[in-house]
N, C-alpha and C. Protein backbone atom coordinates (compact mmCIF):
# COMPACT_ATOMS: atom_id res chain seq x y z
N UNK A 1 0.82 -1.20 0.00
CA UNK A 1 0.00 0.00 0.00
C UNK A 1 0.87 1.27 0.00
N UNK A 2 1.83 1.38 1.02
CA UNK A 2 2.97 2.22 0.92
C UNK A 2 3.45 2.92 -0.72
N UNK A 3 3.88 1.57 -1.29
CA UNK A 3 4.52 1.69 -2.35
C UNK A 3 3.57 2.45 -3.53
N UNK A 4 2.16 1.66 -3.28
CA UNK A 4 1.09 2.72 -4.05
C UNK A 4 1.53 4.07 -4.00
N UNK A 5 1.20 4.37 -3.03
CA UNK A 5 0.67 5.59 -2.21
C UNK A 5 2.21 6.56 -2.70
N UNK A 6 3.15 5.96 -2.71
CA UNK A 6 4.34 6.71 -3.31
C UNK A 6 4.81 6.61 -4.70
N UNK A 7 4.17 6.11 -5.33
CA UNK A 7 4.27 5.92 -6.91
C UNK A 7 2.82 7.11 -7.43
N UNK A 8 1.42 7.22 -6.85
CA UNK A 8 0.73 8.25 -7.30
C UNK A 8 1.17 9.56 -6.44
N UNK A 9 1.96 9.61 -5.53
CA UNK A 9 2.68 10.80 -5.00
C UNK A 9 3.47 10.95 -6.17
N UNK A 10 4.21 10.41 -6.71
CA UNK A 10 5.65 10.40 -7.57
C UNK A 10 4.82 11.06 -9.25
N UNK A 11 3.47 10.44 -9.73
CA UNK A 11 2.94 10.81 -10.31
C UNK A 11 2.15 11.89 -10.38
N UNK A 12 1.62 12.37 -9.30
CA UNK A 12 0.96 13.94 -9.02
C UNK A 12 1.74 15.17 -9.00
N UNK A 13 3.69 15.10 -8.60
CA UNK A 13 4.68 15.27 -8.81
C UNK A 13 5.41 15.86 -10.21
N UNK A 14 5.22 14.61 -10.86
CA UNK A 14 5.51 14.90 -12.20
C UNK A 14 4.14 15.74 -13.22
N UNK A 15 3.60 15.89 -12.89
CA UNK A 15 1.97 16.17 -13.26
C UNK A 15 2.12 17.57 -12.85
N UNK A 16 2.60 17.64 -11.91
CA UNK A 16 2.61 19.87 -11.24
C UNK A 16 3.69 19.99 -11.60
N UNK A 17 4.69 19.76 -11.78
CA UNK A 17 5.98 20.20 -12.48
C UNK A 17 5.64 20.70 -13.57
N UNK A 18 5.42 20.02 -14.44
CA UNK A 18 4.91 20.59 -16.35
C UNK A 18 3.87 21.75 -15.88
N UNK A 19 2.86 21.49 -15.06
CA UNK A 19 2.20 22.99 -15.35
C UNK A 19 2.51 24.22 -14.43
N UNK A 20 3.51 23.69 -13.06
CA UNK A 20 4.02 24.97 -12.52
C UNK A 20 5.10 25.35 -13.43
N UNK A 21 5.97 24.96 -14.26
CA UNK A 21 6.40 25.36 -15.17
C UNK A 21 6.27 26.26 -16.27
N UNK A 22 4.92 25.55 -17.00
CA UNK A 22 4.11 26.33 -17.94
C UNK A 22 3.46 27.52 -17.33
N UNK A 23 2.56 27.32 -16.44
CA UNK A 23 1.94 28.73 -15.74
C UNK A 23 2.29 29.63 -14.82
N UNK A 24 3.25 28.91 -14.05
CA UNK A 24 3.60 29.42 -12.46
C UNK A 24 3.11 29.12 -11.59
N UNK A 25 3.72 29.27 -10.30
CA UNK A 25 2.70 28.75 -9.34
C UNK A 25 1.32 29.75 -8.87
N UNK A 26 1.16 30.97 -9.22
CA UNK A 26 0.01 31.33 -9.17
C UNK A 26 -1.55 31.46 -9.48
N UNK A 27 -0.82 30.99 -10.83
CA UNK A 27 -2.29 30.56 -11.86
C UNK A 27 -2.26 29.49 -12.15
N UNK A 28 -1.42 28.35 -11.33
CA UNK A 28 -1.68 26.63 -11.30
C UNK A 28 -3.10 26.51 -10.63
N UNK A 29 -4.18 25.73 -10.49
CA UNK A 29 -5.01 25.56 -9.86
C UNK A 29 -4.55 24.11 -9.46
N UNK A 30 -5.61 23.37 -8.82
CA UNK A 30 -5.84 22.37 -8.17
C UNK A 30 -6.34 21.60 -9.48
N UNK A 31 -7.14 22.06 -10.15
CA UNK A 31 -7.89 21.83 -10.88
C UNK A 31 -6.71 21.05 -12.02
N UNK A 32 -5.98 21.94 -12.44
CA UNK A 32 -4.85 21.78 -13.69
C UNK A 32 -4.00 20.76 -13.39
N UNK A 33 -3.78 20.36 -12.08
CA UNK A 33 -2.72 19.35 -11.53
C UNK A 33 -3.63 17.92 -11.56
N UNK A 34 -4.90 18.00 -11.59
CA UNK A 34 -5.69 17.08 -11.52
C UNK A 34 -5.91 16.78 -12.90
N UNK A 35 -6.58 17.42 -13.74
CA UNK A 35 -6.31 17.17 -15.37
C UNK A 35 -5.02 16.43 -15.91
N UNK A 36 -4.08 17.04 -15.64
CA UNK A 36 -2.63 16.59 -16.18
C UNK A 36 -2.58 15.18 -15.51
N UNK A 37 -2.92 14.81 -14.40
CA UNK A 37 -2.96 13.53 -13.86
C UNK A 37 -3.97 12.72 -14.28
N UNK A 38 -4.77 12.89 -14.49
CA UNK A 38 -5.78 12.51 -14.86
C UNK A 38 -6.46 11.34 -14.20
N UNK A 39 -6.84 12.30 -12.87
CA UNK A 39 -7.29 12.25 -11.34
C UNK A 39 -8.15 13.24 -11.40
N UNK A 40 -9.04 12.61 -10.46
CA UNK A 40 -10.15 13.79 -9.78
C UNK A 40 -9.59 14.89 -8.55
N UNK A 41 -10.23 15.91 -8.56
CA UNK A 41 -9.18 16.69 -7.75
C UNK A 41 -9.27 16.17 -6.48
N UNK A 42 -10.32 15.74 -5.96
CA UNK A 42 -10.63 15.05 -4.44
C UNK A 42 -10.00 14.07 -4.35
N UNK A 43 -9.35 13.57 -5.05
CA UNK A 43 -8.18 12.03 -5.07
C UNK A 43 -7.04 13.10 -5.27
N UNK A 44 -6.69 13.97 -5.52
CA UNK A 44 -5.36 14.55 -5.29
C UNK A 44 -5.33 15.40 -4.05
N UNK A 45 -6.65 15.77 -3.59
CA UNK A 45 -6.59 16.13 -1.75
C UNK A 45 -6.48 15.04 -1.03
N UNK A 46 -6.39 13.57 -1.45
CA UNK A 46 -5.93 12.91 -0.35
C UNK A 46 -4.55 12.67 -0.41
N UNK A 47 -4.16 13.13 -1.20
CA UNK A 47 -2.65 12.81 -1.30
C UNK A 47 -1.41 14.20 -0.52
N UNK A 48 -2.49 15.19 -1.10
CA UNK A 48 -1.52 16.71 -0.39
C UNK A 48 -2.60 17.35 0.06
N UNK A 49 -2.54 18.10 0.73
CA UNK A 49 -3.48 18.66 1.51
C UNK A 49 -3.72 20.47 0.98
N UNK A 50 -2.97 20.99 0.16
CA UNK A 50 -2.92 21.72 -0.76
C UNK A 50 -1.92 22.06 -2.12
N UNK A 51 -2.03 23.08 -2.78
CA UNK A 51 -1.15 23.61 -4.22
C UNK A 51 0.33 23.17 -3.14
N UNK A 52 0.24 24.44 -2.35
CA UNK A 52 1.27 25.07 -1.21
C UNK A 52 2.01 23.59 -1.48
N UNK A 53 1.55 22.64 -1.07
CA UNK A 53 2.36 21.51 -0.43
C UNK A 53 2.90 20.64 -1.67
N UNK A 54 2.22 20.49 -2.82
CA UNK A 54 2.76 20.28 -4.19
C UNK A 54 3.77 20.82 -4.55
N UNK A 55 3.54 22.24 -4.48
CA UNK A 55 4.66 22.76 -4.92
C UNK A 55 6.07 22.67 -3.99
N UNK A 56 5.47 22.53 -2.75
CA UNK A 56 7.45 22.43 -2.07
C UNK A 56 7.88 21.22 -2.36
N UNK A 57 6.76 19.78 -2.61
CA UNK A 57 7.52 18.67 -2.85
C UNK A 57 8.67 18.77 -4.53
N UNK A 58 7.74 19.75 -5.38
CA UNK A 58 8.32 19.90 -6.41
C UNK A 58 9.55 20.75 -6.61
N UNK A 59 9.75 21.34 -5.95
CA UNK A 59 10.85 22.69 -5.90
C UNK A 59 12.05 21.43 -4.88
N UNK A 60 11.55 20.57 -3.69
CA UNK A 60 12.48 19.66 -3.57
C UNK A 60 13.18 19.07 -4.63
N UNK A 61 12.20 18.25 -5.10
CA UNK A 61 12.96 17.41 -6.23
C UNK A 61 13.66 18.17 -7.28
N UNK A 62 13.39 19.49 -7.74
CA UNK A 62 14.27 19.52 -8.76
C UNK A 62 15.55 20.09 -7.89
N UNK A 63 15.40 20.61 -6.71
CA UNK A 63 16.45 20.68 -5.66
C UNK A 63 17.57 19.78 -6.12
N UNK A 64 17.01 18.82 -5.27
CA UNK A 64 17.50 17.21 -5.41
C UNK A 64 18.79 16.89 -6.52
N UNK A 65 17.46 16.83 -8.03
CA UNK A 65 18.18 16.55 -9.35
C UNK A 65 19.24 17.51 -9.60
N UNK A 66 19.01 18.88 -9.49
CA UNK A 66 19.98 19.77 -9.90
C UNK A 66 21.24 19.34 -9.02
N UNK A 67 21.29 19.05 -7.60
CA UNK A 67 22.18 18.72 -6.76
C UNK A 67 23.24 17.48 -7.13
N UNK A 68 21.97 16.93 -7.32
CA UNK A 68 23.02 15.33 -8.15
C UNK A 68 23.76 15.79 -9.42
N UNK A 69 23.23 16.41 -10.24
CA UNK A 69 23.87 17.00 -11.38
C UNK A 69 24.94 17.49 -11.05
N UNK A 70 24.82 18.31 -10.21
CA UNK A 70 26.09 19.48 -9.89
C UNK A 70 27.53 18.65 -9.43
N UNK A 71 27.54 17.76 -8.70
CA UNK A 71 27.58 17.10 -8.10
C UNK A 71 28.91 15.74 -8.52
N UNK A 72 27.99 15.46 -10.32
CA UNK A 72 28.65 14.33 -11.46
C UNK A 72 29.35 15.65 -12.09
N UNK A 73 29.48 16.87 -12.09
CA UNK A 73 30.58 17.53 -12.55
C UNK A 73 31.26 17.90 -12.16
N UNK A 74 31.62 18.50 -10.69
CA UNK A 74 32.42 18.17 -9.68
C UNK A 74 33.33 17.34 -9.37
N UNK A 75 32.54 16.23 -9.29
CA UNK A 75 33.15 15.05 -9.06
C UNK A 75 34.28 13.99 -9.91
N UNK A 76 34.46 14.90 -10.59
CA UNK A 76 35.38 14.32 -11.98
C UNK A 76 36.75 14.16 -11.52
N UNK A 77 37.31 13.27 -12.45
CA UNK A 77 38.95 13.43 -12.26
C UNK A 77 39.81 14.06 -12.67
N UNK A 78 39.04 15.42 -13.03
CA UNK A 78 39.39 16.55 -14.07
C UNK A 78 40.45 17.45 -13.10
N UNK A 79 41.44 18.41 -13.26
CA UNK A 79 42.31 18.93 -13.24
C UNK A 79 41.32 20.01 -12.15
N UNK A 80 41.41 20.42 -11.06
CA UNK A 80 40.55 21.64 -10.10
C UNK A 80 40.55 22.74 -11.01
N UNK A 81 41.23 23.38 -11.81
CA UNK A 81 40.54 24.40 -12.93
C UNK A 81 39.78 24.31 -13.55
N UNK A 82 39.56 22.89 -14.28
CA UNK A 82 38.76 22.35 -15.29
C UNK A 82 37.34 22.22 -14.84
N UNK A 83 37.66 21.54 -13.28
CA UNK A 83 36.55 21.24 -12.86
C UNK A 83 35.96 22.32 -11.91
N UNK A 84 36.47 23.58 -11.66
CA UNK A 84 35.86 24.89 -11.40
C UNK A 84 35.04 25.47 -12.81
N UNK A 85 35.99 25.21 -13.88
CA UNK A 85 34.82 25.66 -15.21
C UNK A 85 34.07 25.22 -15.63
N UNK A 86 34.02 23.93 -15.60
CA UNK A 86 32.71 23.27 -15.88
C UNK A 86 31.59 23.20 -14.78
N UNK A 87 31.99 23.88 -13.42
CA UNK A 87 31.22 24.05 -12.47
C UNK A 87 30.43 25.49 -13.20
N UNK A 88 31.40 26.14 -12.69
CA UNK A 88 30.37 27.72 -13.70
C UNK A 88 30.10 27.46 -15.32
N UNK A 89 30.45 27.12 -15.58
CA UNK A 89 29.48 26.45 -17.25
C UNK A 89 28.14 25.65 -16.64
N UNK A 90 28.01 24.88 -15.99
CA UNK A 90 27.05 23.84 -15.66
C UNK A 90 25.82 24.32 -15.02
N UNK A 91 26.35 25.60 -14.06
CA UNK A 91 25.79 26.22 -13.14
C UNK A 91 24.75 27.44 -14.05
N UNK A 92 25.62 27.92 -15.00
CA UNK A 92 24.99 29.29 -15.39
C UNK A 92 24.14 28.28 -16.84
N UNK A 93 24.49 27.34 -16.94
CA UNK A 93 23.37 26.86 -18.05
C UNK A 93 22.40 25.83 -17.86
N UNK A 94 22.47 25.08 -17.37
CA UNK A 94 21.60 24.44 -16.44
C UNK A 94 20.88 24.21 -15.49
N UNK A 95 20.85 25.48 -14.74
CA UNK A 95 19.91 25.82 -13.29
C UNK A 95 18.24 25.95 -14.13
N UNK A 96 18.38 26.97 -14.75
CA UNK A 96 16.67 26.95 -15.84
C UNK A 96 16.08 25.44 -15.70
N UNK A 97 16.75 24.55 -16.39
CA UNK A 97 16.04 23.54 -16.67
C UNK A 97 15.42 22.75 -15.32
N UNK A 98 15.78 23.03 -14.19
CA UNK A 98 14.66 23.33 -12.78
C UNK A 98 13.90 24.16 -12.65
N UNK A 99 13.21 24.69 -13.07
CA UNK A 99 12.44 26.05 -13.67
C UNK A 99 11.73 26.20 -12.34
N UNK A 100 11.37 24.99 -11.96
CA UNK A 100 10.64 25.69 -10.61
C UNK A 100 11.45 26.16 -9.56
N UNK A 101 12.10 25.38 -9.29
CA UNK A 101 13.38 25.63 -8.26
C UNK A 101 14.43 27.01 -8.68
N UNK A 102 14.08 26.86 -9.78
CA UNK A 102 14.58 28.15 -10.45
C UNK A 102 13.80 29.60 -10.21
N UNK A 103 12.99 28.91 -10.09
CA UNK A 103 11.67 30.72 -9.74
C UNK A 103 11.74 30.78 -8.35
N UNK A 104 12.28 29.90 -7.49
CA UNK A 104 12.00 29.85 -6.22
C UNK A 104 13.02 30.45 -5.49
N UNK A 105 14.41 30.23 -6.44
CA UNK A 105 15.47 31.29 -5.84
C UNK A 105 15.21 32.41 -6.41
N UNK A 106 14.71 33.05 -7.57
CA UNK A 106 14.55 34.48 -8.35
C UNK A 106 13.38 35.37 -7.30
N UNK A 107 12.32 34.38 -7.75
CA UNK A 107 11.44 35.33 -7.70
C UNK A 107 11.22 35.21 -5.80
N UNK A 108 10.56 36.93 -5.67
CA UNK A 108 10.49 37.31 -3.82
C UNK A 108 8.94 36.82 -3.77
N UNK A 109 7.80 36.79 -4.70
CA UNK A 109 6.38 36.37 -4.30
C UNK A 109 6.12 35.09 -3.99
N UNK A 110 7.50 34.26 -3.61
CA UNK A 110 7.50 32.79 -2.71
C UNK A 110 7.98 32.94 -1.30
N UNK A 111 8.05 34.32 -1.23
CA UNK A 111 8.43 34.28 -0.15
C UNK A 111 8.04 34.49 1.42
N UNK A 112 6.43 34.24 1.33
CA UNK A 112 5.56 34.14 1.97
C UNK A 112 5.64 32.20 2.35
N UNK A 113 6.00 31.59 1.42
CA UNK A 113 5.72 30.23 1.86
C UNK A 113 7.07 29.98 3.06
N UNK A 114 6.64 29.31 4.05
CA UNK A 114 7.75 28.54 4.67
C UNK A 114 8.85 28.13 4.06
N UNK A 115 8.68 27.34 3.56
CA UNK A 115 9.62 26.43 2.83
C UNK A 115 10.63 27.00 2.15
N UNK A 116 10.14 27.83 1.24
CA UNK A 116 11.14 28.32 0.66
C UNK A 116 12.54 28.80 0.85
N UNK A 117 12.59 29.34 2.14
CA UNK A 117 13.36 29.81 2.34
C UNK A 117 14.49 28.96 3.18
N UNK A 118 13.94 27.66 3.67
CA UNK A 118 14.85 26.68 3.77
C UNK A 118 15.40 26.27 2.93
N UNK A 119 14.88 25.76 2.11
CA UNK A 119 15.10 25.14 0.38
C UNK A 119 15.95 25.73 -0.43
N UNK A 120 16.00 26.96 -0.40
CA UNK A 120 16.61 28.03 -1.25
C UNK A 120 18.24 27.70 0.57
N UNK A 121 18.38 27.95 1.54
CA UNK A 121 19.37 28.26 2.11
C UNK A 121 20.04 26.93 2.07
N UNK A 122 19.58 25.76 1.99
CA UNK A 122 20.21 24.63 1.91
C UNK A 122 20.73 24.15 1.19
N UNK A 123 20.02 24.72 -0.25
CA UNK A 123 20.62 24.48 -1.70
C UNK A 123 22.25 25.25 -1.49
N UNK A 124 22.22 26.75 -1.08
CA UNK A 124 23.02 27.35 -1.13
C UNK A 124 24.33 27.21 0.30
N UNK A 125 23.97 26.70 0.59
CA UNK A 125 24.68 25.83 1.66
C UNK A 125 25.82 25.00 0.91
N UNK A 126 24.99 23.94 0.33
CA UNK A 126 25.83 22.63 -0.28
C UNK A 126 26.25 23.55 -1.41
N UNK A 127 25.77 23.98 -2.47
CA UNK A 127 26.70 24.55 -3.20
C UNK A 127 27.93 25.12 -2.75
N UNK A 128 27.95 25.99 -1.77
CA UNK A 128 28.94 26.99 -1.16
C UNK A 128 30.04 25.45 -1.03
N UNK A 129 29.81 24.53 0.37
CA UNK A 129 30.41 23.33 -0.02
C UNK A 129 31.45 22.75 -1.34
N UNK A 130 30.34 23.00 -2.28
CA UNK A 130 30.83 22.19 -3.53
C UNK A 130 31.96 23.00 -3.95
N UNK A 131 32.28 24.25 -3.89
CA UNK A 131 32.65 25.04 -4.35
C UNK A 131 34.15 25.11 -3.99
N UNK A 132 33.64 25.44 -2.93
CA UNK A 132 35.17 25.27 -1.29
C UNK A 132 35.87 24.13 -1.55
N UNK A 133 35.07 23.09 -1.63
CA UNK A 133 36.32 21.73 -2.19
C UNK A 133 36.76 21.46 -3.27
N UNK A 134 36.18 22.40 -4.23
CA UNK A 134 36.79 22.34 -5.78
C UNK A 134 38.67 23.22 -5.50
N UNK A 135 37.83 24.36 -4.68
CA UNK A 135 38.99 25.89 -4.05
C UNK A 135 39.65 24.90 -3.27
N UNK A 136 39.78 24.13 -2.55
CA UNK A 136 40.73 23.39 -1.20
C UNK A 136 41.43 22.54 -2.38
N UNK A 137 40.85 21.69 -3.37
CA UNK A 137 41.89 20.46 -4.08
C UNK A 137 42.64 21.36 -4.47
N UNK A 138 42.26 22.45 -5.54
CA UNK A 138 43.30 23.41 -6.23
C UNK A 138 44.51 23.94 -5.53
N UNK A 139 44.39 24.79 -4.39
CA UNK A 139 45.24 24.87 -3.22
C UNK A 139 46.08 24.13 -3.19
N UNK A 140 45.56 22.61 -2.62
CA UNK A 140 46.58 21.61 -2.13
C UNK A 140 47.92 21.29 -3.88
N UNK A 141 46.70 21.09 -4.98
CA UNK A 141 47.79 21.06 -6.26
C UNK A 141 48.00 22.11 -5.95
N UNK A 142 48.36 23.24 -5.48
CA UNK A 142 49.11 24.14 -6.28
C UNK A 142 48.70 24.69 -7.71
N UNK A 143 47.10 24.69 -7.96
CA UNK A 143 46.82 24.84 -9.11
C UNK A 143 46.00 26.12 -8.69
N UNK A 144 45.44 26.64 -7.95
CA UNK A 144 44.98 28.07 -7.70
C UNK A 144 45.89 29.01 -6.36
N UNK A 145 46.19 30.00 -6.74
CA UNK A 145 47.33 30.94 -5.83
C UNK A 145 45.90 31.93 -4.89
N UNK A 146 45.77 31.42 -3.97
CA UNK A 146 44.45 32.05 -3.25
C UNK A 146 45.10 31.11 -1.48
N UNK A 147 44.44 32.18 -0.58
CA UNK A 147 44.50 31.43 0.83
C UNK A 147 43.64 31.61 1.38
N UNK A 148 42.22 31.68 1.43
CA UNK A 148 41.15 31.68 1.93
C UNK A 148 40.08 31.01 0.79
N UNK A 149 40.04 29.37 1.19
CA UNK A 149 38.94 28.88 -0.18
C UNK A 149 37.48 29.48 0.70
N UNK A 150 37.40 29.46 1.81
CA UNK A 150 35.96 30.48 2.40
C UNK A 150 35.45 31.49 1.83
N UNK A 151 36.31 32.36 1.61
CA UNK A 151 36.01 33.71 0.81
C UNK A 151 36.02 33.20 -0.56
N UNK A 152 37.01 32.03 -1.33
CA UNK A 152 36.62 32.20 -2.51
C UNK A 152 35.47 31.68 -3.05
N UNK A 153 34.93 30.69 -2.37
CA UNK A 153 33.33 30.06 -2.27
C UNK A 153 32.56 30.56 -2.34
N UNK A 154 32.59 31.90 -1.28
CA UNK A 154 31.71 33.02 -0.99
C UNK A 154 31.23 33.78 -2.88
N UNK A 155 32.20 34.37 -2.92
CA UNK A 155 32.77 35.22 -4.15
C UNK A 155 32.24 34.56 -5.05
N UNK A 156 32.73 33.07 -5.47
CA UNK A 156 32.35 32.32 -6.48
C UNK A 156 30.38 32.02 -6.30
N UNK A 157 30.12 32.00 -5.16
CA UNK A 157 28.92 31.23 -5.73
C UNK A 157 27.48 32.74 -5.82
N UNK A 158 28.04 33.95 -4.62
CA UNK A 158 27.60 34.97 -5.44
C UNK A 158 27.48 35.64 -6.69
N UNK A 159 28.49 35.89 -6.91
CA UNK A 159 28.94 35.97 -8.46
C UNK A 159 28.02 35.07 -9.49
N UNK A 160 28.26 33.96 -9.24
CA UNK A 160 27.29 33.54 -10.19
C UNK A 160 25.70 33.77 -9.75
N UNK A 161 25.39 33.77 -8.85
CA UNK A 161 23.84 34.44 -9.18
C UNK A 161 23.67 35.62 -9.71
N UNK A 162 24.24 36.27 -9.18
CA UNK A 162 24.47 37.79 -9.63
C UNK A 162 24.42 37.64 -11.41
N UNK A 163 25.24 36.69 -12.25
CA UNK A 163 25.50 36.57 -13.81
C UNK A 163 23.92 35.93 -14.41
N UNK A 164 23.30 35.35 -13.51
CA UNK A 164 22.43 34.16 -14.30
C UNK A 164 21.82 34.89 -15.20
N UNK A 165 20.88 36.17 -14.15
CA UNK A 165 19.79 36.90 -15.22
C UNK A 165 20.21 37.70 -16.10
N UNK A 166 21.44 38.48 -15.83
CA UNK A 166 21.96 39.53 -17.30
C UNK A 166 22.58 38.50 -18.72
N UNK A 167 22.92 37.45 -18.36
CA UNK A 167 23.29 36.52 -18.95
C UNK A 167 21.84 35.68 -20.11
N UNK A 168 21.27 35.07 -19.44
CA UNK A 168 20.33 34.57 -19.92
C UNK A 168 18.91 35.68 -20.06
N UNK A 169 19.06 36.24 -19.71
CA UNK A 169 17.51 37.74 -20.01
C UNK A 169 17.76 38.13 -21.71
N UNK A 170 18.95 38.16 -21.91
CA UNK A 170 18.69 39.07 -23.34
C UNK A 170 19.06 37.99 -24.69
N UNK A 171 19.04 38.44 -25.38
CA UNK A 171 19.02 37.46 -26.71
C UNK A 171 20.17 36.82 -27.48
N UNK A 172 20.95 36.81 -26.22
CA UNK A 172 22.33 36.28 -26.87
C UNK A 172 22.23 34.90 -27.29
N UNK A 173 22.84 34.16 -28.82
CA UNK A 173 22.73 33.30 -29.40
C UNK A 173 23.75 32.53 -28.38
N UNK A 174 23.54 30.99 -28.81
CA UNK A 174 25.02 30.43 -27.92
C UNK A 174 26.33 30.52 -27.92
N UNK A 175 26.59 30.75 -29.44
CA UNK A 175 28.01 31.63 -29.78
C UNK A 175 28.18 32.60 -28.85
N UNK A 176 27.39 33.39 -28.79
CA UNK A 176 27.60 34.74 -28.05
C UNK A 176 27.86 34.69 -26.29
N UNK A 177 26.84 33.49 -25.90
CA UNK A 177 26.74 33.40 -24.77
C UNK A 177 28.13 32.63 -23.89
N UNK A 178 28.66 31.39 -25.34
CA UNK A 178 29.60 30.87 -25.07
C UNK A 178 30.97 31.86 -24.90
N UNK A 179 31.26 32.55 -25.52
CA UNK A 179 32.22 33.73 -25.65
C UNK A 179 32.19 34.41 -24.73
N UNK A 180 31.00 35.26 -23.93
CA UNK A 180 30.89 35.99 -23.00
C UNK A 180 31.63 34.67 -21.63
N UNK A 181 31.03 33.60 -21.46
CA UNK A 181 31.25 32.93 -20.80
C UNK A 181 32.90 32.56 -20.84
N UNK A 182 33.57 32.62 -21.85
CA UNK A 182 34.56 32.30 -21.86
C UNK A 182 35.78 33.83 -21.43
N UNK A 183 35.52 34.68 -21.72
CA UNK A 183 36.00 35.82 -21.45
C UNK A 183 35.55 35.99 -19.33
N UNK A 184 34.23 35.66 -19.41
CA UNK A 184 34.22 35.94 -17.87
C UNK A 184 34.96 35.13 -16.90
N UNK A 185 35.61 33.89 -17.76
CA UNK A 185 36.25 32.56 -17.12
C UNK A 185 37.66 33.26 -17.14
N UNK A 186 37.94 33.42 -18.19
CA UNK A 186 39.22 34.14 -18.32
C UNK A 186 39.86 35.15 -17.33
N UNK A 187 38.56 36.21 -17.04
CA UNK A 187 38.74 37.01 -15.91
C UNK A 187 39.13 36.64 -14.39
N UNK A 188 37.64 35.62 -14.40
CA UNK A 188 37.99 34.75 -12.79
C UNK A 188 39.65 34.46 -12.62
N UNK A 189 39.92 33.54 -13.59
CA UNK A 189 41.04 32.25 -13.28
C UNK A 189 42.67 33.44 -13.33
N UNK A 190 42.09 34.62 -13.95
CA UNK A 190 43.50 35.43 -14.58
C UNK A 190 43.90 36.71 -13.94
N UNK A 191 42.24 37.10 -13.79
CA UNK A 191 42.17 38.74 -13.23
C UNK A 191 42.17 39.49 -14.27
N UNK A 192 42.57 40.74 -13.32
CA UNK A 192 42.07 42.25 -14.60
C UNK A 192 43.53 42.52 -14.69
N UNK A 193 44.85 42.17 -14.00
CA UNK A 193 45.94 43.12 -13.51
C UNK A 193 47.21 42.26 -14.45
N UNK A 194 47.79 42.65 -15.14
CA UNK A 194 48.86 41.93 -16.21
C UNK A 194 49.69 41.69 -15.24
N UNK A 195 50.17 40.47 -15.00
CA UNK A 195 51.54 40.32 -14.63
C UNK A 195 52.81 39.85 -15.24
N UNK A 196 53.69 40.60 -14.59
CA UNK A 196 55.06 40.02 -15.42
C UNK A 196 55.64 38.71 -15.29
């Protein structure tokens, strides 16, 4: 019964994802999550007890996925530079495709729900994490000249929020976006200041 009961959870799930996606969570109804399932809405009140509670299970999971993602690029046996750039490549192009979890760090009109604001500090927690031990391996090689990976974690994982929306808001093709990206990498790893 359990296992039921968590397989049409898992399905009511995938069912509010596509339309908090498509609509947002404001003009999702009860109604729309029940259609897409293709459930009565009174069989999807026994499962959650409102939208509210759909939606934090959903903003978890893409939590979750994005985390694991982040996570298999990191985790490589790649060189700590390599695998700092493919961290900010991965990061600034792939967060969207959590779209909900994605509106949940952007946008402030979630910020009435509880949850959110755990969800959003925990995410940014482990990232900060991910970040610091990319900054600590480099260190130990001798492959980044820095002595505080704290501050550079800090730096690094602000910074990239700060890039997501001027980055992705305007109409840059991927050529364009790739280039910008590659020049802003350039900056990080090099600086602004020529040395001899």
């Amino acid at each position: 019964m359990a296992v039921i009961k968590s397989e049409i959870r898992d399905r009511i799930i995938s069912a509010a994802r596509k339309v908090f996606s498509r609509k947002g969570y404001r003009q999702t109804t009860m109604d729309d999550i029940a259609g897409v399932c293709k459930m009565g809405k009174s069989s999807i009140y026994y499962y959650y007890k409102s939208k509210e509670e759909i939606f934090e299970d959903v903003v978890i999971k893409e939590a979750q996925e994005l985390k694991r993602e982040l996570l298999k690029v990191i985790q490589s046996n790649k060189r700590p530079e390599e695998r700092l750039k493919d961290y900010i490549l991965f990061r600034l192009y792939h967060v969207k495709a959590v779209s909900n979890f994605y509106a949940v760090i952007k946008k402030n009109y979630h910020d009435q729900m509880k949850f959110v604001n755990r969800v959003r500090k925990k995410f940014e927690e482990e990232e900060y994490k991910m970040v610091r031990d990319i900054l600590n391996t480099g260190i130990k090689q001798r492959a980044f000249v820095m002595n505080n990976p704290d501050i550079g974690a800090i730096a690094f994982t602000t910074m990239l929020k700060g890039l997501e929306l001027p980055l992705f808001l305007k109409d840059y093709t991927r050529a364009e976006k790739e280039e910008l990206l590659d020049e802003l990498i350039e900056v990080i790893f090099y600086g602004l200041i020529k040395r001899d």
